[in-house]
PDB file of N, CA and C in Angstrom:
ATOM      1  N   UNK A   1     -46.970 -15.556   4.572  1.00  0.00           N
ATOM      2  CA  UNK A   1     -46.083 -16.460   5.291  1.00  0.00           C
ATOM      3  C   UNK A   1     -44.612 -16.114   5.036  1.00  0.00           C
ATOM      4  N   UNK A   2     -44.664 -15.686   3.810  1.00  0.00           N
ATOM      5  CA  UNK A   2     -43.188 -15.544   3.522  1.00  0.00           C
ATOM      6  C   UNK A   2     -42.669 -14.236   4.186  1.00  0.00           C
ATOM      7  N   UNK A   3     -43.370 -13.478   4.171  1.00  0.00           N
ATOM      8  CA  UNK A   3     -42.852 -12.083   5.099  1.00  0.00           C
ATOM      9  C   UNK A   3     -42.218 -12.208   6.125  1.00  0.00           C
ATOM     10  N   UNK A   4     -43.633 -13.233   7.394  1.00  0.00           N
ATOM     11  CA  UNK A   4     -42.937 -13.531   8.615  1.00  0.00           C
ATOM     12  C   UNK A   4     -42.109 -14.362   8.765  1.00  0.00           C
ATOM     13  N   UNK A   5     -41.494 -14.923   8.037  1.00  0.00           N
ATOM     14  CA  UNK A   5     -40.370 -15.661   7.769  1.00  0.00           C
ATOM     15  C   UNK A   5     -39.274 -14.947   7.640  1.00  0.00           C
ATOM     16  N   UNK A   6     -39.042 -13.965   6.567  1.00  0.00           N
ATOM     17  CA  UNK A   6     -38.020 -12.981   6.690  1.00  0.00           C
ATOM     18  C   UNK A   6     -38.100 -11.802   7.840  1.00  0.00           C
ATOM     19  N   UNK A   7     -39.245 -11.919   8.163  1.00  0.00           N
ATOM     20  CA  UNK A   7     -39.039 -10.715   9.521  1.00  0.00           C
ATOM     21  C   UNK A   7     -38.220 -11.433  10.710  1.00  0.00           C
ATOM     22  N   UNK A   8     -38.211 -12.441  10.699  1.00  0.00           N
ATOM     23  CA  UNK A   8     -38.067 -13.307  11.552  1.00  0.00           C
ATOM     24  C   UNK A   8     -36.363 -13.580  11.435  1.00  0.00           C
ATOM     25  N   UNK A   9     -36.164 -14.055  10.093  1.00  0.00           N
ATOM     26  CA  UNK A   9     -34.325 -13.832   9.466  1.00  0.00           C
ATOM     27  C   UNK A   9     -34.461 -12.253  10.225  1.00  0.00           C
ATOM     28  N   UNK A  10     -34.544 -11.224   9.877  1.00  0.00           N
ATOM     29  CA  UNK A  10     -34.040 -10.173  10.252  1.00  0.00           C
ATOM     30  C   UNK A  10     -34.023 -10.057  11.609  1.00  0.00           C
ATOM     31  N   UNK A  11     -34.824 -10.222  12.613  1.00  0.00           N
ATOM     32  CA  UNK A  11     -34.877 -10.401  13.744  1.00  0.00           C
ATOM     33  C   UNK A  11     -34.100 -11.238  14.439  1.00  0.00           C
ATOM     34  N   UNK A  12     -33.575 -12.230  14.144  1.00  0.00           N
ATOM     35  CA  UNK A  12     -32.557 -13.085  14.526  1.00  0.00           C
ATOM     36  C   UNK A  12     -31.282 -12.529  13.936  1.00  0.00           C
ATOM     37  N   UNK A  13     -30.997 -11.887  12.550  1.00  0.00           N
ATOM     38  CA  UNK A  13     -29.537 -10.984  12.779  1.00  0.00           C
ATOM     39  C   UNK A  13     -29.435  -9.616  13.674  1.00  0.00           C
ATOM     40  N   UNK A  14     -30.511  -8.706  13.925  1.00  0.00           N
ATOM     41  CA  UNK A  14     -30.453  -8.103  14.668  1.00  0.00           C
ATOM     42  C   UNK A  14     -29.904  -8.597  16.110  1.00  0.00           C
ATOM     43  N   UNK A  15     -30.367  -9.619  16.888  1.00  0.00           N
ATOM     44  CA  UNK A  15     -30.007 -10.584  18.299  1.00  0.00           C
ATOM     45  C   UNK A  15     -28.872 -10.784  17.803  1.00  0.00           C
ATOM     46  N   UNK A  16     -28.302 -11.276  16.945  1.00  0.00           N
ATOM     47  CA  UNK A  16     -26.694 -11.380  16.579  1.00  0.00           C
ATOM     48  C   UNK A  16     -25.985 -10.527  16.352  1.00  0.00           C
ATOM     49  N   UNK A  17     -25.994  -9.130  15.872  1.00  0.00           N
ATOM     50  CA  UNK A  17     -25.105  -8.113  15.740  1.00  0.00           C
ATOM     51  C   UNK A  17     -25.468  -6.930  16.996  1.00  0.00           C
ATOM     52  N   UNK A  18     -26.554  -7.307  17.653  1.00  0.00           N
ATOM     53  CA  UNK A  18     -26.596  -6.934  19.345  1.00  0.00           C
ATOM     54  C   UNK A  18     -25.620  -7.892  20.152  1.00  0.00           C
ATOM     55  N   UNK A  19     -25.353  -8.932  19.884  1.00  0.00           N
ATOM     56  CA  UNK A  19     -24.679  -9.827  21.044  1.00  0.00           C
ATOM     57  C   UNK A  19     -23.018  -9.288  20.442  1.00  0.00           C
ATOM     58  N   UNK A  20     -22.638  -9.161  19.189  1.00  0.00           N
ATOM     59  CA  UNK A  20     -21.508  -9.069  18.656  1.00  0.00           C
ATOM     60  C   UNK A  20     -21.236  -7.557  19.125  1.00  0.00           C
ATOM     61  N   UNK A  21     -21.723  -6.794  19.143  1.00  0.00           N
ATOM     62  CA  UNK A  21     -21.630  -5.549  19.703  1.00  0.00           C
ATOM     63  C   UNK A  21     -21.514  -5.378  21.174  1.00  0.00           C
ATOM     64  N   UNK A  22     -22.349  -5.954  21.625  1.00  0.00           N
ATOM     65  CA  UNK A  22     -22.122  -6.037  22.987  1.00  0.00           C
ATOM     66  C   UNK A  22     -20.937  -6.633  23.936  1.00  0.00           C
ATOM     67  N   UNK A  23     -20.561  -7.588  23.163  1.00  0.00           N
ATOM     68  CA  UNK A  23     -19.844  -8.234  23.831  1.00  0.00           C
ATOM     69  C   UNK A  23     -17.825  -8.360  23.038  1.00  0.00           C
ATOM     70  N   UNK A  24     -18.224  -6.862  22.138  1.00  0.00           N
ATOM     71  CA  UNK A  24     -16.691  -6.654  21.376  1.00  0.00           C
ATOM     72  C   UNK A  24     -15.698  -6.081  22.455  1.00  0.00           C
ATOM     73  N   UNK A  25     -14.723  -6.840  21.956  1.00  0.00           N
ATOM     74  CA  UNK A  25     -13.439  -5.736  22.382  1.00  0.00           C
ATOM     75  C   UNK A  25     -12.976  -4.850  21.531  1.00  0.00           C
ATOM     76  N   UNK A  26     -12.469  -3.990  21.444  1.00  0.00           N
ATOM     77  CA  UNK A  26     -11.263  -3.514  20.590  1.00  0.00           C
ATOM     78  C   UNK A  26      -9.596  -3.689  20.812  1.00  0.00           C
ATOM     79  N   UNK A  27      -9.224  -4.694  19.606  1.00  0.00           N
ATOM     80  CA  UNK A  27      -7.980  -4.538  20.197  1.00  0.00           C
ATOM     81  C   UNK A  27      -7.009  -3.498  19.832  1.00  0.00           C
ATOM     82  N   UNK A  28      -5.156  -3.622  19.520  1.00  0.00           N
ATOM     83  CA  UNK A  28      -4.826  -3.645  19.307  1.00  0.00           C
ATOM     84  C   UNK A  28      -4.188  -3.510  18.307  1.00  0.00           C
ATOM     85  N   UNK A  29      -3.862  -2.609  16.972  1.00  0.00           N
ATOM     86  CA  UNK A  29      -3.366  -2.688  15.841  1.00  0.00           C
ATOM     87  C   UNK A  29      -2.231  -3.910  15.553  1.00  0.00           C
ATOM     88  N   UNK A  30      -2.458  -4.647  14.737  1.00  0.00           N
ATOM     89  CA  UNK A  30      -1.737  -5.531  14.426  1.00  0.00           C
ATOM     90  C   UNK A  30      -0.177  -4.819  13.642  1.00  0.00           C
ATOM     91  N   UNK A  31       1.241  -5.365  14.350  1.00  0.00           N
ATOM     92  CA  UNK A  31       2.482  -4.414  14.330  1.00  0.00           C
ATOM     93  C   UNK A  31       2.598  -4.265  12.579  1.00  0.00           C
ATOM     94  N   UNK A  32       2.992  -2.810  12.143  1.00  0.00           N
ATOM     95  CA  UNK A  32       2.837  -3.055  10.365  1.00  0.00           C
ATOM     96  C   UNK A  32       4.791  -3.596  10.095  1.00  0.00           C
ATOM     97  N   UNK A  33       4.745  -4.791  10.246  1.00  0.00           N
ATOM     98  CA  UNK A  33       6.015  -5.648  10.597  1.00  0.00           C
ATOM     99  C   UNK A  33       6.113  -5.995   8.546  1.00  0.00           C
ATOM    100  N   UNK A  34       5.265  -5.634   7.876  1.00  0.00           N
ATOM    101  CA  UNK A  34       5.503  -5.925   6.895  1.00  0.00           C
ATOM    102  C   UNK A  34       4.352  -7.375   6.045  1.00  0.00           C
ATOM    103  N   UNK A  35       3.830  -7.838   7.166  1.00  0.00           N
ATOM    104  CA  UNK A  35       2.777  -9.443   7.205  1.00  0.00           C
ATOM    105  C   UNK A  35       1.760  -9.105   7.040  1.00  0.00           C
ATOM    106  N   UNK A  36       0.947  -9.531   6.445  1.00  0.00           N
ATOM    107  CA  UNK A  36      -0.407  -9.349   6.387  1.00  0.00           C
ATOM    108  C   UNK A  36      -1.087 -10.351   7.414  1.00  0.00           C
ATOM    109  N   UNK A  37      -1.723  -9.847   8.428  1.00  0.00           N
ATOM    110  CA  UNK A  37      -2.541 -10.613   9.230  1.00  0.00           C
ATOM    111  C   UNK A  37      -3.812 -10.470   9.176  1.00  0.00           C
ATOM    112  N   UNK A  38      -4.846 -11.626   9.701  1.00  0.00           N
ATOM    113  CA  UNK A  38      -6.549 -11.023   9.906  1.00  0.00           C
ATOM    114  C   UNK A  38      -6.552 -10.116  10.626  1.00  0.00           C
ATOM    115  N   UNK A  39      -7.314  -8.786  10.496  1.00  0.00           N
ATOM    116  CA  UNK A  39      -7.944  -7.620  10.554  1.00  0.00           C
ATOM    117  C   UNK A  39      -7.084  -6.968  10.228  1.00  0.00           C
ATOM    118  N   UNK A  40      -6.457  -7.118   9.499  1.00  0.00           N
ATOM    119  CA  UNK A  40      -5.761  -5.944   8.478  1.00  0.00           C
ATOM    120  C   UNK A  40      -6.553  -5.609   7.267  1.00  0.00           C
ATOM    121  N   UNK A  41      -6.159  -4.305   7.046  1.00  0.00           N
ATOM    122  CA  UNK A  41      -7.414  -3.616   5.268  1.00  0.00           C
ATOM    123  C   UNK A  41      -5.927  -4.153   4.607  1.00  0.00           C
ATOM    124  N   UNK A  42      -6.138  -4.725   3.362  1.00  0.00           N
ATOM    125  CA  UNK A  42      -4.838  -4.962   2.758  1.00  0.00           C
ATOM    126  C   UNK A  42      -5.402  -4.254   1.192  1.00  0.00           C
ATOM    127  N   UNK A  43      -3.953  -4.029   0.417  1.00  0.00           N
ATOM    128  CA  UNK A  43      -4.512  -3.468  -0.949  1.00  0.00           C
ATOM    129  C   UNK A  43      -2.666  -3.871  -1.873  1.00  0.00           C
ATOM    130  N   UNK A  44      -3.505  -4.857  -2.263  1.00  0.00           N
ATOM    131  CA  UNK A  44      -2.367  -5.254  -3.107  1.00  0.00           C
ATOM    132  C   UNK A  44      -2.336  -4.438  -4.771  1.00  0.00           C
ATOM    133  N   UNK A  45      -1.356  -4.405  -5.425  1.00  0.00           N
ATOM    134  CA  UNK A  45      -1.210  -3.812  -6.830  1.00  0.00           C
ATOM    135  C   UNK A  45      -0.569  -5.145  -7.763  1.00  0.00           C
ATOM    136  N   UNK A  46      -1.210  -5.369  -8.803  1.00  0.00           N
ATOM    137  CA  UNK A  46      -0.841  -6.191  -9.374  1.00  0.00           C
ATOM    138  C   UNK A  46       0.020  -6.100 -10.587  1.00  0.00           C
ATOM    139  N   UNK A  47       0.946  -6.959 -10.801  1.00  0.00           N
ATOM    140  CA  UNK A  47       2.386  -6.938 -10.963  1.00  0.00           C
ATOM    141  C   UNK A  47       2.969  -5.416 -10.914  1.00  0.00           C
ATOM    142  N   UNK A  48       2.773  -4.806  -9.723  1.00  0.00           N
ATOM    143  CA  UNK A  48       3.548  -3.516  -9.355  1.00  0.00           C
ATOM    144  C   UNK A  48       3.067  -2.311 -10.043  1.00  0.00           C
ATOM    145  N   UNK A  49       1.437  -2.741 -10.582  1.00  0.00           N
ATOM    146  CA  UNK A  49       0.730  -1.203 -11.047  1.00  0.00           C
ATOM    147  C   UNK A  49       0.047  -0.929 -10.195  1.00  0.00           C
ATOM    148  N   UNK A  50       0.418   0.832 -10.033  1.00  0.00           N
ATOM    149  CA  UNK A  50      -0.424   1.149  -8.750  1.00  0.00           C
ATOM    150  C   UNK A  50      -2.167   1.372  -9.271  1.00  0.00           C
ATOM    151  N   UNK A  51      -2.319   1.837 -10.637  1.00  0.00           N
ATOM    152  CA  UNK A  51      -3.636   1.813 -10.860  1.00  0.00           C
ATOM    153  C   UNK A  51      -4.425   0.504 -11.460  1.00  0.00           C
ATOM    154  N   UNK A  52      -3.860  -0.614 -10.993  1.00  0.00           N
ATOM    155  CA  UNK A  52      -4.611  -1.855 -11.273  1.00  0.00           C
ATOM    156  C   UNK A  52      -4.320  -2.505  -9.924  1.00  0.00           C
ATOM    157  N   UNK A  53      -4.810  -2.114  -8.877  1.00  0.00           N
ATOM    158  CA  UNK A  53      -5.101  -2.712  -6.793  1.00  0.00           C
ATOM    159  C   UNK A  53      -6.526  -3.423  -6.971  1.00  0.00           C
ATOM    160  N   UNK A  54      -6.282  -4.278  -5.701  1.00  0.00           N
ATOM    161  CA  UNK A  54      -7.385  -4.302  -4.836  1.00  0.00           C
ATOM    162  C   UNK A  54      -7.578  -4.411  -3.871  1.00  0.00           C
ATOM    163  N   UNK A  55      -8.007  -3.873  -2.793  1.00  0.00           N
ATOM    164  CA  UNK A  55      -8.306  -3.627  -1.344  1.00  0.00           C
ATOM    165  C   UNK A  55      -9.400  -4.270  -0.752  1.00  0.00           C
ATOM    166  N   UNK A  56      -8.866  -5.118   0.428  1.00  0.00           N
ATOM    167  CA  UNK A  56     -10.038  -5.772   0.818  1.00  0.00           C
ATOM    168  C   UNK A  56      -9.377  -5.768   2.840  1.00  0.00           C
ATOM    169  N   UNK A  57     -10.761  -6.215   3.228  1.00  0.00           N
ATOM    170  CA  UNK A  57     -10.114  -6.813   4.892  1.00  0.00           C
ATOM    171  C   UNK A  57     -10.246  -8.550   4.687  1.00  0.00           C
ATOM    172  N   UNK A  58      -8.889  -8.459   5.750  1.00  0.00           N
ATOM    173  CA  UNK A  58      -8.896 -10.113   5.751  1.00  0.00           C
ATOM    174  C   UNK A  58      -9.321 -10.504   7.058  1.00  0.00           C
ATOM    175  N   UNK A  59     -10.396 -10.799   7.010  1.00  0.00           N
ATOM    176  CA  UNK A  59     -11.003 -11.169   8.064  1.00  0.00           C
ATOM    177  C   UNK A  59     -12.109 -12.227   7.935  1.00  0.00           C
ATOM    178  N   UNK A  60     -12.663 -12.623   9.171  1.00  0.00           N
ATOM    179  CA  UNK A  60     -13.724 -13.664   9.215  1.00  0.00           C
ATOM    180  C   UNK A  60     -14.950 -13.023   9.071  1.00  0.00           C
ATOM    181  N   UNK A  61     -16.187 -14.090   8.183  1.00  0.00           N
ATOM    182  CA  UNK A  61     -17.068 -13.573   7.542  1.00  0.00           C
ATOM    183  C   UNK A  61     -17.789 -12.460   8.505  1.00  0.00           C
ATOM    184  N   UNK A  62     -18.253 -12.643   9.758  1.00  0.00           N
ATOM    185  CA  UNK A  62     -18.718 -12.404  10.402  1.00  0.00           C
ATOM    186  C   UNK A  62     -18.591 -10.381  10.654  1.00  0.00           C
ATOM    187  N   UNK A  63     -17.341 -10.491  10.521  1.00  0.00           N
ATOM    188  CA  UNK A  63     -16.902  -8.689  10.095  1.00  0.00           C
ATOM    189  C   UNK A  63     -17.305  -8.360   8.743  1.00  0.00           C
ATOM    190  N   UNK A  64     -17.701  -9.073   8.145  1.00  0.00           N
ATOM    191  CA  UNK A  64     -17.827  -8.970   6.673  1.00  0.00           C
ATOM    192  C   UNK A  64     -18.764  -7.579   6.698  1.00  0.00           C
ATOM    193  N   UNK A  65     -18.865  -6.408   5.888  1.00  0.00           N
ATOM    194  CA  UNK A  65     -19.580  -4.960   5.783  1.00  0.00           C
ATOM    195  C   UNK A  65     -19.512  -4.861   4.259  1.00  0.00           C
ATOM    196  N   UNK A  66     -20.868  -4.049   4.246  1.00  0.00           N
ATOM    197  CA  UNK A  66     -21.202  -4.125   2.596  1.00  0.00           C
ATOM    198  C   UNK A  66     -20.113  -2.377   2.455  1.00  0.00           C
ATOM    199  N   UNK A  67     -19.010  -1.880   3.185  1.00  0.00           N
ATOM    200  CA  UNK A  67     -18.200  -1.095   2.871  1.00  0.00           C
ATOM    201  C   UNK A  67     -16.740  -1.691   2.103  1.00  0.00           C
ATOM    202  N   UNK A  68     -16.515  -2.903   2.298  1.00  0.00           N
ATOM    203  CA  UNK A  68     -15.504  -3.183   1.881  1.00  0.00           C
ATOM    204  C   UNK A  68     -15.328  -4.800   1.181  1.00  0.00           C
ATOM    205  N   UNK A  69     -15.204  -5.300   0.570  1.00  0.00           N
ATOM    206  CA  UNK A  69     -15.109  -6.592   0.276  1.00  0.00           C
ATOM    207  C   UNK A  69     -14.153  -7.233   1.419  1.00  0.00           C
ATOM    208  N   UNK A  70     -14.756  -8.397   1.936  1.00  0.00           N
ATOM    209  CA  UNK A  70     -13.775  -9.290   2.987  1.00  0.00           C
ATOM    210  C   UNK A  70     -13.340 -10.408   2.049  1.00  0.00           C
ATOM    211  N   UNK A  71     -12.015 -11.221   3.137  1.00  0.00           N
ATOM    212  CA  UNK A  71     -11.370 -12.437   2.114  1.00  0.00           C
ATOM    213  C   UNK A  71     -11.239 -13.013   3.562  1.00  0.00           C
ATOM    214  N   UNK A  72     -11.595 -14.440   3.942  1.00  0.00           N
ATOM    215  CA  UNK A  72     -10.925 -14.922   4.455  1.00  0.00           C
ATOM    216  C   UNK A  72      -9.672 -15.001   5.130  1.00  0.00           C
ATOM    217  N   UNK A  73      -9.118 -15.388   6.280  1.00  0.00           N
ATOM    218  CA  UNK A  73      -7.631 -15.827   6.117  1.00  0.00           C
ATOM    219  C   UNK A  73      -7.716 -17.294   6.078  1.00  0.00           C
ATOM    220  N   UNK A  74      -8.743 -18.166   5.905  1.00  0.00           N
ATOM    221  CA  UNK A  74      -8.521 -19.013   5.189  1.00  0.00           C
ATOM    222  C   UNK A  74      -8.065 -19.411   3.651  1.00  0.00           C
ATOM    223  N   UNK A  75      -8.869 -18.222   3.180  1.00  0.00           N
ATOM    224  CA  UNK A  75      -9.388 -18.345   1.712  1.00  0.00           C
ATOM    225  C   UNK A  75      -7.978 -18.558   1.091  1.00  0.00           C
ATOM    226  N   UNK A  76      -8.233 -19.908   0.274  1.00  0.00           N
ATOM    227  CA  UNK A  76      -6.901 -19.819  -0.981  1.00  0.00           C
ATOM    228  C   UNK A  76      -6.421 -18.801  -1.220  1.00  0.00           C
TER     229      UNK A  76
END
């Protein structure tokens, strides 16, 4: 039971990252004006060391990819 249950989760994200695909645009690069906006890769350095960063996209979960850690632009 439990299998077809998760075949079933998988089968229903598949129908969702078919509809998200299907129905994407591509936009636009957001202007590098200096702002960090959603769908930007951002990589901050902390207190001004370049070998202590972290790089993430700020975006909604939904872009979320096991290539990059996402953050909200909600997120605190």
């Amino acid at each position: 039971h439990a299998a077809k249950e998760e075949q079933g989760k998988m089968e229903l994200r598949v129908r969702q990252l078919t509809q998200l695909l299907e129905h994407a645009k591509v936009g636009e690069a957001p202007a590098d004006d200096g702002v960090v906006e959603p769908g930007m890769v951002v990589t901050i350095a902390f207190d001004g060391d370049e070998n202590d960063t972290l790089t993430f996209l700020l975006a909604s979960r939904e872009y979320a990819s096991s290539d990059i850690e996402t953050y909200s632009p909600q997120s605190p």
